[in-house]
Protein backbone atom coordinates (compact mmCIF):
# COMPACT_ATOMS: atom_id res chain seq x y z
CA UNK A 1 146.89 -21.04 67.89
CA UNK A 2 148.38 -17.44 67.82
CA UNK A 3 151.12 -18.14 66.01
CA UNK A 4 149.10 -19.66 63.49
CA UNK A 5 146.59 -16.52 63.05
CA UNK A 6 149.47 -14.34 63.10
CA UNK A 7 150.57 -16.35 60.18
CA UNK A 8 147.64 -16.56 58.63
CA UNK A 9 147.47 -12.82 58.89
CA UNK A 10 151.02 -11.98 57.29
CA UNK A 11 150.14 -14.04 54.23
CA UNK A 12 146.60 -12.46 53.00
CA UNK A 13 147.57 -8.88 53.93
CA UNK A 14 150.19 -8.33 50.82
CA UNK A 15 147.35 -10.26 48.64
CA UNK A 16 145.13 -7.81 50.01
CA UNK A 17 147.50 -4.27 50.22
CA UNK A 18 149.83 -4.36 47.63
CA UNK A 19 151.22 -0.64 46.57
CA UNK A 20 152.81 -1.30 43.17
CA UNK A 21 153.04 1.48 40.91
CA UNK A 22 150.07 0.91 38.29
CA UNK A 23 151.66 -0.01 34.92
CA UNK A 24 150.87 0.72 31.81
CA UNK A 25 149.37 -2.64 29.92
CA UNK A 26 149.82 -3.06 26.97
CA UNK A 27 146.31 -4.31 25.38
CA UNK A 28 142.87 -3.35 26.67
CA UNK A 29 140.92 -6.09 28.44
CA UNK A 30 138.01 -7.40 27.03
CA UNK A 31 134.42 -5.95 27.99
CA UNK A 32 132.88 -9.06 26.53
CA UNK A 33 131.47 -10.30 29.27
CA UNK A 34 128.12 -10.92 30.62
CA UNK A 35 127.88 -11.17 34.58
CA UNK A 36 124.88 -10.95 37.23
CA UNK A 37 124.70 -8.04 39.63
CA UNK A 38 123.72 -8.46 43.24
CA UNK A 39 120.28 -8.23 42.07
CA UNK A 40 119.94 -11.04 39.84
CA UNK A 41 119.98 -9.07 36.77
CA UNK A 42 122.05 -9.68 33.57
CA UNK A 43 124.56 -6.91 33.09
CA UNK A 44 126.93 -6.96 30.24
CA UNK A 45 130.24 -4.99 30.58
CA UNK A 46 130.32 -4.27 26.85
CA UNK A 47 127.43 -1.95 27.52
CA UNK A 48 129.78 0.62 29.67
CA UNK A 49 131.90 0.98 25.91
CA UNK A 50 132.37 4.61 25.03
CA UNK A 51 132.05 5.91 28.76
CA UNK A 52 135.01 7.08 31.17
CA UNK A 53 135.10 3.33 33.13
CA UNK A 54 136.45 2.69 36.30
CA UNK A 55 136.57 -1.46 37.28
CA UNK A 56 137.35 -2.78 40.72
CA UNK A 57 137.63 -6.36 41.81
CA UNK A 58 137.07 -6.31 45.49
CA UNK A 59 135.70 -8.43 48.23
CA UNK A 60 133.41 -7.54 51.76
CA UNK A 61 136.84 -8.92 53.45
CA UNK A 62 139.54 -7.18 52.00
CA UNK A 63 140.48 -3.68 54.28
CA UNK A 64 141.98 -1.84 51.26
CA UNK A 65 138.58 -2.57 49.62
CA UNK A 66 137.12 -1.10 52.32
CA UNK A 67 138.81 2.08 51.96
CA UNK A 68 138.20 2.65 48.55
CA UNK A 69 134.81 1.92 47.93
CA UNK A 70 133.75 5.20 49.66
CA UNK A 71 135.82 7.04 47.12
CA UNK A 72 133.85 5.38 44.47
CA UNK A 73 130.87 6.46 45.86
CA UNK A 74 131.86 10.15 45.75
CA UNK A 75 132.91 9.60 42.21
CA UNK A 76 129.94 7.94 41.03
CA UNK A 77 128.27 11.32 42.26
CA UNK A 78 130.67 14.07 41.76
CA UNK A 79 131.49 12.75 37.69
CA UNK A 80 127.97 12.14 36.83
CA UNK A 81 127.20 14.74 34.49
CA UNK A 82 130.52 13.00 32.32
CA UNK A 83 128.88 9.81 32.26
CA UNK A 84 132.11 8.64 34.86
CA UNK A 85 130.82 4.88 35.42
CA UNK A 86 131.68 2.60 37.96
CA UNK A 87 131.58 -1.24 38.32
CA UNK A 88 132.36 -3.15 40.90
CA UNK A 89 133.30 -7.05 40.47
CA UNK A 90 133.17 -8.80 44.30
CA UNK A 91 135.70 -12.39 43.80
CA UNK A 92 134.50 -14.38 46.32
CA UNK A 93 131.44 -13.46 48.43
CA UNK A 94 128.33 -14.48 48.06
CA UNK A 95 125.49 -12.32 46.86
CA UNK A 96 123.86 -11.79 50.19
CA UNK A 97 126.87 -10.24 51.44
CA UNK A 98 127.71 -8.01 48.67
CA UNK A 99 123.83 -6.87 49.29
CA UNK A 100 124.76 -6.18 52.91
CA UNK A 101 127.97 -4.71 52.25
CA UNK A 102 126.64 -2.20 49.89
CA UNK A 103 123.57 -1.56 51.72
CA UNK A 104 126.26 -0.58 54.88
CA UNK A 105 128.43 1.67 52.52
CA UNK A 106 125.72 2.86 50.67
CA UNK A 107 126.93 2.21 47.47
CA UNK A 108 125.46 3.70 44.46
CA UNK A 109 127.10 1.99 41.36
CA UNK A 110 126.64 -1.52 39.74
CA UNK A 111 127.93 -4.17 41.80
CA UNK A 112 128.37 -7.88 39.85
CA UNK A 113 128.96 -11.22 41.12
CA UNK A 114 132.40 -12.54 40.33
CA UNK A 115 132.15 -15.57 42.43
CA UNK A 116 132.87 -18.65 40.24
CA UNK A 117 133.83 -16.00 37.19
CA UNK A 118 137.72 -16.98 37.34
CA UNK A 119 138.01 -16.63 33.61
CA UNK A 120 137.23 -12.55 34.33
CA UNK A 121 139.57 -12.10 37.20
CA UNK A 122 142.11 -14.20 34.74
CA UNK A 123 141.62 -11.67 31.84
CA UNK A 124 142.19 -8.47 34.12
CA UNK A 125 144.88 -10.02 36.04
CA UNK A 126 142.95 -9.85 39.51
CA UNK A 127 143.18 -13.14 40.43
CA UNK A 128 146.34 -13.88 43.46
CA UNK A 129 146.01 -9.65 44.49
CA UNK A 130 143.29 -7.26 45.87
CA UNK A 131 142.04 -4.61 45.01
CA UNK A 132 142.86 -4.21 41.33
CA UNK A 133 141.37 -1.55 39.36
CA UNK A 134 140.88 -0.63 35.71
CA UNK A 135 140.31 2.54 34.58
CA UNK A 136 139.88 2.72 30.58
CA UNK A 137 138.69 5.67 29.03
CA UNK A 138 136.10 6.59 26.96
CA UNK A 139 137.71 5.20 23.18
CA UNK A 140 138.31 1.70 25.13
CA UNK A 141 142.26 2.77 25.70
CA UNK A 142 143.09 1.98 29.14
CA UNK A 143 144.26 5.04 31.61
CA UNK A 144 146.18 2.98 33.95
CA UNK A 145 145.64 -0.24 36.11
CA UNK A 146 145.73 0.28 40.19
CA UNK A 147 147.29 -3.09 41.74
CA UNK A 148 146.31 -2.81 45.60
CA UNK A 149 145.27 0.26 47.04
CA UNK A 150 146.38 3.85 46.09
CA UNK A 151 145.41 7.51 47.47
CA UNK A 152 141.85 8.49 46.50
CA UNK A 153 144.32 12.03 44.70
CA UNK A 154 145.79 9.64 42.84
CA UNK A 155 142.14 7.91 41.36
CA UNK A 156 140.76 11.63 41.05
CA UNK A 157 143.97 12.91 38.94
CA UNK A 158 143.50 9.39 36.50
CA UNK A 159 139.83 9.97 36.30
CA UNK A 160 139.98 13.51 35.33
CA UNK A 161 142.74 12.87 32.74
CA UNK A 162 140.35 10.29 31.18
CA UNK A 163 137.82 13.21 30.28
């Protein structure tokens, strides 16, 4: 039984903590889609166009997540006044417990439900790994892509290059 939790446990933690240096991609992903937030409302991604964006697929399970979510809190705040917008994208929990988790972390940016949304973790490349994040600036061009979880210096330097 240990043996099998250990190996349980060496096969989601690279999923969930992989540091590979964010590359450049080549072509912006699409904002053209229309998802629910945690409270039942419509939210369409097309309507964060023209605004400094930051994107993070995450999930209530994932420790990296975990970490970084904090950081996104603080940025929500401290880039305000540049219109700096954040939206989180939770894979797989349900709604209930991205309600819970941001209640506990006191999150204070849009969180959407991604559950069931494969096609959007397909077109931003977040579907085997965790955390990815998107940061595309302002004119839709995209800053850089984070695969798995980097310093919160690094996300402050990318952010303030995208103003």
């Amino acid at each position: 039984m240990r043996a099998a939790g250990v190996a349980l446990l060496v096969a989601v933690w690279p999923a969930c903590n992989s540091n590979v240096s964010p590359p450049r991609p080549t072509e912006t992903p699409s904002l053209d889609f229309v998802m629910t937030d945690m409270t039942g409302q419509e939210v369409a991604l097309a309507d964060f166009r023209g605004k400094p964006l930051l994107i993070n697929f995450w999930a209530t399970w994932c420790g990296p997540c975990k970490i970084e979510v904090p950081w996104f809190v603080e940025f929500t705040e401290r880039y305000k006044e540049q219109q700096f917008t954040v939206v989180g994208i939770s894979l797989d929990d349900p709604v209930e417990e991205i309600r819970a988790f941001a209640e506990q972390y006191q999150v204070n940016y849009t969180m959407l439900v991604g559950k069931g949304r494969e096609e959007v973790a397909r077109a931003y490349g977040a579907e085997a790994v965790l955390p990815v994040t998107w940061l595309i600036r302002p004119d839709g061009s995209v800053q850089a892509k984070a695969i798995g979880i980097h310093g919160k210096e690094w996300f402050e330097s990318q952010i303030e290059a995208m103003f």
